[in-house]
Protein backbone atom coordinates (compact mmCIF):
# COMPACT_ATOMS: atom_id res chain seq x y z
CA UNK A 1 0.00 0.00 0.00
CA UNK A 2 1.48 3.27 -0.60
CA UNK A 3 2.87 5.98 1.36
CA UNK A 4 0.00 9.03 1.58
CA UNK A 5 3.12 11.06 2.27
CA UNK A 6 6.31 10.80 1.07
CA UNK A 7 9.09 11.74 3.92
CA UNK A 8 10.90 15.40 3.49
CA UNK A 9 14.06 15.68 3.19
CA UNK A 10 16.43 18.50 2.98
CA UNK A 11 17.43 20.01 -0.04
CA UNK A 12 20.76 21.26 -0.80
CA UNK A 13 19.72 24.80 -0.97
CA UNK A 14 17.49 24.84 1.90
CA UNK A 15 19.64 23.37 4.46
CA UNK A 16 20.24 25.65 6.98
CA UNK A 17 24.31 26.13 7.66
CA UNK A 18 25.62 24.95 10.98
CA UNK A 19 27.62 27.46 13.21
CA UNK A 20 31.15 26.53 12.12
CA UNK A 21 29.82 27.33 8.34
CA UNK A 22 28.42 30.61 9.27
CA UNK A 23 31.56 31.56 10.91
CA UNK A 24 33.75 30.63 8.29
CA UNK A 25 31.37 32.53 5.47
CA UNK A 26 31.74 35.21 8.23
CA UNK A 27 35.53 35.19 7.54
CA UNK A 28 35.84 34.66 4.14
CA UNK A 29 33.54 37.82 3.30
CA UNK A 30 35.67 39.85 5.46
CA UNK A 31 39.35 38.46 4.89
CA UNK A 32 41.05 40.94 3.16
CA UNK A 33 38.68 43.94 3.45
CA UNK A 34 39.05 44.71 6.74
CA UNK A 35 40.19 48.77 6.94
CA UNK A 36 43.89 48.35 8.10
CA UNK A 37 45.35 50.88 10.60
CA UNK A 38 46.04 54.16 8.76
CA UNK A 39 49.94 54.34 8.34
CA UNK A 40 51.50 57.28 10.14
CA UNK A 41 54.21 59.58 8.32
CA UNK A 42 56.46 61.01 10.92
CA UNK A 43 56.49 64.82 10.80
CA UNK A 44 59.39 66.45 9.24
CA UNK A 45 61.44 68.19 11.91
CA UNK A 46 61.98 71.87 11.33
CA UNK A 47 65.11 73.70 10.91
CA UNK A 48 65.91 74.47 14.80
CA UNK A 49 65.27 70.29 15.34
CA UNK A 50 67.70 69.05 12.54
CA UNK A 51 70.35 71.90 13.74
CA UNK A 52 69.75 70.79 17.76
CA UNK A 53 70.18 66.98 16.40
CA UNK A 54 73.17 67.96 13.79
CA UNK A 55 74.91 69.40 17.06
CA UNK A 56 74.24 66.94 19.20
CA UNK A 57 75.62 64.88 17.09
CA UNK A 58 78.35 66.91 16.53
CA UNK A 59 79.11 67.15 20.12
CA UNK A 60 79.73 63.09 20.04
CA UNK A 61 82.25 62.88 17.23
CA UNK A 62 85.70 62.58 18.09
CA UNK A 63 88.23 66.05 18.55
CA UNK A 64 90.16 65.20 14.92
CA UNK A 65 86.72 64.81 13.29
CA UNK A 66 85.42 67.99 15.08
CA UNK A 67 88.48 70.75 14.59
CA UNK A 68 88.30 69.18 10.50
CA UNK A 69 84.71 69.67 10.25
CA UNK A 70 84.97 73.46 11.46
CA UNK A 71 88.29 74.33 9.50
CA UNK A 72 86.75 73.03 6.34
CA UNK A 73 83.61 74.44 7.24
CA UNK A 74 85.26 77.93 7.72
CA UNK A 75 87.12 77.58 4.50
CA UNK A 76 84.37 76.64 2.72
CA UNK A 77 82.27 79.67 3.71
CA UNK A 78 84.85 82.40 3.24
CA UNK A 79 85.47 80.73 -0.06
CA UNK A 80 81.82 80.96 -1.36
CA UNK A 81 81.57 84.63 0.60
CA UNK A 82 84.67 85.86 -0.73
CA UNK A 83 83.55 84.59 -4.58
CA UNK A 84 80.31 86.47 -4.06
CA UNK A 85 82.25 89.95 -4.12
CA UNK A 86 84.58 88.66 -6.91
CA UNK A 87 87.61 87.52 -4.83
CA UNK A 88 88.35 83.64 -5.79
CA UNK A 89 90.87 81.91 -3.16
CA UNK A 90 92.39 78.75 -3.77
CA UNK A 91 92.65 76.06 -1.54
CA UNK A 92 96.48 76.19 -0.83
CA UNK A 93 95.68 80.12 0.22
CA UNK A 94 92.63 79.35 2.93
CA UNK A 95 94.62 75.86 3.93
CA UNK A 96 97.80 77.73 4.59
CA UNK A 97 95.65 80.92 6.25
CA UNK A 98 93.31 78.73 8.35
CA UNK A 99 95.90 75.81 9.31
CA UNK A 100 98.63 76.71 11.73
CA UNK A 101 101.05 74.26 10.51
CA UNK A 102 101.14 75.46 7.18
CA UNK A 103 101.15 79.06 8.13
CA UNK A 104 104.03 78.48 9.59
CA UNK A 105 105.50 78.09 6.10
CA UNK A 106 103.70 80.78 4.54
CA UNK A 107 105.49 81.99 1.75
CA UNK A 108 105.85 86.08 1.77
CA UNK A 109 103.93 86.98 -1.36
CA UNK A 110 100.68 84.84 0.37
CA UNK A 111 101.08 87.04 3.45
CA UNK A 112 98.62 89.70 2.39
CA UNK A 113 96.20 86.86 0.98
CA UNK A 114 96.43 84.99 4.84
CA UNK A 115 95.65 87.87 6.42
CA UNK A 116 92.93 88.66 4.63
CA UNK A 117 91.30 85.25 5.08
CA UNK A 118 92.02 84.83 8.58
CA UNK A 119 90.31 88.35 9.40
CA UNK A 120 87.37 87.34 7.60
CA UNK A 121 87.68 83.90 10.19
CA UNK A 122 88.26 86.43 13.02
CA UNK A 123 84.72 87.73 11.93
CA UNK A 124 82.91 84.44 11.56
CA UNK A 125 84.27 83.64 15.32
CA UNK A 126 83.03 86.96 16.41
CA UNK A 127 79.27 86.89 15.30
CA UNK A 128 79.20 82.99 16.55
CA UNK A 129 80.43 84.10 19.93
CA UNK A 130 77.71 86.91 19.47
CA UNK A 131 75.06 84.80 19.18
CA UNK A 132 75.28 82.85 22.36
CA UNK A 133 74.75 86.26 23.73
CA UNK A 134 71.35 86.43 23.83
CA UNK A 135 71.02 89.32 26.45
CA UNK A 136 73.16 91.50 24.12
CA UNK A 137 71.20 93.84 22.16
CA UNK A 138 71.91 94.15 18.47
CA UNK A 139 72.39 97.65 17.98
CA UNK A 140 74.77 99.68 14.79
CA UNK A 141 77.61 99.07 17.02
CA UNK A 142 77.60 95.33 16.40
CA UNK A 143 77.60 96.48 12.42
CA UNK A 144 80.31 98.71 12.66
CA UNK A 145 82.23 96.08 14.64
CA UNK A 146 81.72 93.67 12.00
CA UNK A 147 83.25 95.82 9.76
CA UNK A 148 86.06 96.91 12.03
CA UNK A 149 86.81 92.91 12.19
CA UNK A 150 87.46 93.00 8.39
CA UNK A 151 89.14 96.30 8.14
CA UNK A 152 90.94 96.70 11.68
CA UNK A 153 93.02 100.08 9.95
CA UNK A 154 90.10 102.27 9.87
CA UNK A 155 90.07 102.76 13.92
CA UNK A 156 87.17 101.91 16.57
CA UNK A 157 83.84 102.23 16.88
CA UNK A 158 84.04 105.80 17.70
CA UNK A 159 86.15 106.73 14.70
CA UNK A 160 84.89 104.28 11.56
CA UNK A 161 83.30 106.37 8.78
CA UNK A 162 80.26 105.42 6.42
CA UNK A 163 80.72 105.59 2.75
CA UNK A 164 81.47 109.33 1.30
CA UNK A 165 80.40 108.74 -2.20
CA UNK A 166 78.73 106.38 -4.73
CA UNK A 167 81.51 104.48 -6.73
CA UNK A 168 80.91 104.21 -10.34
CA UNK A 169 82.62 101.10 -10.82
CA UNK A 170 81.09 98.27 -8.41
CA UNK A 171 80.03 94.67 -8.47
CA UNK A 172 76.46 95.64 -6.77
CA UNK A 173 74.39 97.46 -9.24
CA UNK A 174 70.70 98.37 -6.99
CA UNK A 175 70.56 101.65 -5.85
CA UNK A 176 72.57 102.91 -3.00
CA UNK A 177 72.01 104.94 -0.12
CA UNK A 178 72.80 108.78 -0.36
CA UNK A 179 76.07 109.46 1.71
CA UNK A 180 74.44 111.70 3.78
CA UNK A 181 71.59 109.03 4.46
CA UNK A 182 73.18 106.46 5.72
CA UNK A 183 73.80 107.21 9.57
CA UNK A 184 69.54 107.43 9.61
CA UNK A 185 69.30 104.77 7.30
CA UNK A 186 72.02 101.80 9.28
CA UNK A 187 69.48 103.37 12.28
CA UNK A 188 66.80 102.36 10.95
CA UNK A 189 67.51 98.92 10.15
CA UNK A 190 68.37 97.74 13.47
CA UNK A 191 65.26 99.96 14.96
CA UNK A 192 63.31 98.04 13.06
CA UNK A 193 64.91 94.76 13.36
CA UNK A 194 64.45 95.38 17.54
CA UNK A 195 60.75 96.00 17.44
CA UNK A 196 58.85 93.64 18.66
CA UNK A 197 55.77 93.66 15.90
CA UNK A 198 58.87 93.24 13.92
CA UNK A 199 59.34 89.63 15.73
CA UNK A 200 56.10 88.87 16.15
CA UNK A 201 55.15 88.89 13.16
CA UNK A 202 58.14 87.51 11.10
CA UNK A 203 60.04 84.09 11.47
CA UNK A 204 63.34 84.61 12.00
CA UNK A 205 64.56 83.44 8.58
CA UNK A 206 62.34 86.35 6.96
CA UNK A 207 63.19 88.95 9.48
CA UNK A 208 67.40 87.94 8.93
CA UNK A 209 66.76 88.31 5.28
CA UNK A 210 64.97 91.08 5.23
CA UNK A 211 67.93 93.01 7.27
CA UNK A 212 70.70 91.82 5.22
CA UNK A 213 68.27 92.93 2.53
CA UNK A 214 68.08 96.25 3.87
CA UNK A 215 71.05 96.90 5.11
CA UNK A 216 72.97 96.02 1.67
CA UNK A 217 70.75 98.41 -0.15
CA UNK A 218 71.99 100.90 2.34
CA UNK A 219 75.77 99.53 1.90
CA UNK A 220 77.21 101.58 4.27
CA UNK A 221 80.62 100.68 4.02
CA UNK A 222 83.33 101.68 1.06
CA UNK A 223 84.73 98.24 1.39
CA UNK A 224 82.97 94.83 2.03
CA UNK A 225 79.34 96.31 2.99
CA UNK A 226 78.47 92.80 1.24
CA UNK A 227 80.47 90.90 3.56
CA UNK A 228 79.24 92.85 6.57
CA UNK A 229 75.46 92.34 5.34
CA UNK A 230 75.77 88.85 4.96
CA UNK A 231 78.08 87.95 8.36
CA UNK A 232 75.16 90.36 9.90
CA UNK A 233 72.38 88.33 8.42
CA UNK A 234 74.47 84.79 9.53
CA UNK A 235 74.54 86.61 13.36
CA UNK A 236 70.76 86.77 13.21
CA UNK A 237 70.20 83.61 12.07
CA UNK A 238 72.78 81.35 14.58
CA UNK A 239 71.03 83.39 17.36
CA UNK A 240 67.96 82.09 16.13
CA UNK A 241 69.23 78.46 16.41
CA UNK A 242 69.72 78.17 12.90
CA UNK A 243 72.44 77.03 11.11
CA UNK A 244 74.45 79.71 8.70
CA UNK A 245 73.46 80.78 5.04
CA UNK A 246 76.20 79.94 3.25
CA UNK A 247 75.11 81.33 0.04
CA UNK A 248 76.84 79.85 -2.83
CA UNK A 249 79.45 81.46 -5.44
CA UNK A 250 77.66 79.79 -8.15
CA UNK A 251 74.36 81.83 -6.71
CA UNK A 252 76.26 84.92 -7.09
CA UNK A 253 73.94 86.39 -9.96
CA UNK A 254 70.57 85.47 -8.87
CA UNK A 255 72.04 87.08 -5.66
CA UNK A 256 72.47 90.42 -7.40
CA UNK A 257 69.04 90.20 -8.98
CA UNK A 258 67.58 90.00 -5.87
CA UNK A 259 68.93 93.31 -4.41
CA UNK A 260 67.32 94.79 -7.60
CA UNK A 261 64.22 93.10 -7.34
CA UNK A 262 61.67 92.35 -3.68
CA UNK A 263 63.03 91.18 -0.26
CA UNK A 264 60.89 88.16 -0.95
CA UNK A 265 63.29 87.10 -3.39
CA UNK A 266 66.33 87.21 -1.34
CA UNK A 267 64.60 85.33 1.49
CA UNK A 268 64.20 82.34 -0.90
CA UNK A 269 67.97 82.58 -1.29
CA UNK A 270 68.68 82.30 2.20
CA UNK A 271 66.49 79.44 2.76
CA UNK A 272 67.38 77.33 -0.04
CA UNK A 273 70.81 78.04 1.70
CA UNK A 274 70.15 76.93 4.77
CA UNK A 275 68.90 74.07 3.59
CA UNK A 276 71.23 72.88 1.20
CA UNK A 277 73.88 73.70 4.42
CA UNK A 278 71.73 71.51 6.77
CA UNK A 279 71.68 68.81 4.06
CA UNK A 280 75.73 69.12 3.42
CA UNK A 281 76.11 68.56 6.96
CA UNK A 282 73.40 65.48 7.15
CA UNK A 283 75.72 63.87 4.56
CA UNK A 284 78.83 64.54 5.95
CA UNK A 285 78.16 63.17 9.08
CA UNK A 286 76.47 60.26 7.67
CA UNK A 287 79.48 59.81 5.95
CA UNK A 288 81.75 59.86 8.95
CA UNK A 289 79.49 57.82 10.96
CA UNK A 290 79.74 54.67 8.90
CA UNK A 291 82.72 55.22 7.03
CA UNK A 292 84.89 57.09 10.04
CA UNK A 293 86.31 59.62 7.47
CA UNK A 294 85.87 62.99 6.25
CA UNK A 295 85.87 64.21 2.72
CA UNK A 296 87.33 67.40 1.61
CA UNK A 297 84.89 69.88 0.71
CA UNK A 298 85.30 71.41 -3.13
């Protein structure tokens, strides 16, 4: 007799999955699109933190490394500074000028040359020691010193004189400063440079620039006002806590374009200076860290 009902059985696409299946669908729809954590990009440290770490680091190397970093350093920037005003030294001249060893050989006719160079070092060691200084206000005196540094014949403080005239054959060719404007102009500079909506409002990289700006379009000086400008502009910036603008002979065009053209122009040209400075040094010590050398700079 047959079955009134035949017995149900599951199909294949009506069973309902067990608890191990559901977890592992669970899984499988999820394995690989899960959000992962969001990576995070360290943030890049600004100029006072890679000059604090570059001198910290510094501070560890060993006293060879140390007095060769700053004698090639030094020889490096009056090179560069010196090429800027269209006086090229050669290696033998700042080696024998800033080592003492070979100074001791000097030969006569580099006498003048040596002197020269280690003035200009005299003045790099003077605006560094300046700059630890902090309570020291920067007033025209620290100017005239700089230049007094550089030019030690033309008396003190009391006696050095501004430019008289405006030479017709020069390497700078933006306008100058009247003679008889200069004592209110160099005044008005550092005024300026000592206010403090002056600070507040600029970062120090802008407000250095901006007075080596200024105070080169005033080019007070018969001799070297470039020089002064720029060791003036490096003053403000190692008080700062950054590193020197080293501005570089190969720059030395684009440099005098600037003084023609805005201040904004000239602060690009110290910061790509500092930079390229900060980065020299990265290298360098990179170099001496795994290696245990130093290369001479070109």
């Amino acid at each position: 007799m047959a079955a009134k009902h035949a017995p149900k059985t599951a199909s294949k696409t009506g069973a309902k999955p067990t608890a191990a299946a559901k977890k592992k669908v669970s899984s499988s729809r999820h394995d690989g699109a899960r959000p992962s954590a969001p990576i995070e990009i360290p943030k890049p440290l600004s100029i006072e933190e890679r000059t604090a770490l570059l001198e910290s680091r510094l501070q560890t190397a060993n006293p060879e490394f140390l007095k060769q970093y700053r004698d090639n350093l030094d020889m490096s920037w009056i090179y560069h500074d010196s090429a800027i005003e269209g006086t090229v030294y050669t290696f033998q001249e700042l080696r024998t000028a800033i080592d003492p060893e070979a100074g001791a050989l000097v030969d006569s006719s580099l006498q003048p040359i040596c002197e020269e160079i280690r003035r200009n070092r005299e003045a790099l060691d003077y605006i560094r020691d300046f700059a630890t200084k902090k309570r020291l206000p920067v007033t025209v005196d620290v100017i005239k010193k700089i230049y007094l540094i550089l030019h030690p014949e033309e008396g003190d403080i009391k006696t050095v004189r501004y430019r008289k005239d405006i030479p017709q054959h020069r390497l700078y060719f933006h306008e100058y400063a009247a003679p008889d404007k200069i004592t209110y102009k160099v005044r008005q500079v550092v005024d300026w440079l000592n206010d403090p909506e002056t600070k507040k409002t600029r970062s120090p990289v802008r407000l250095a620039a901006r007075a080596h700006y200024d105070l080169l379009r005033v080019f007070p000086f018969s001799n070297d006002s470039g020089k002064v400008a720029r060791l003036f502009l490096n003053l403000l910036l190692l008080r700062s806590g950054f590193p020197p603008a080293i501005i570089h002979s190969t720059e030395r065009q684009r440099y005098y374009e600037a003084l023609k053209g805005s201040s904004a122009s000239m602060t690009q040209i110290v910061q790509e200076a500092i930079d390229n400075n900060l980065a020299s040094v990265e290298k360098l010590l990179a170099q001496h860290e795994g290696l245990g050398q130093i290369p001479i700079p070109k």
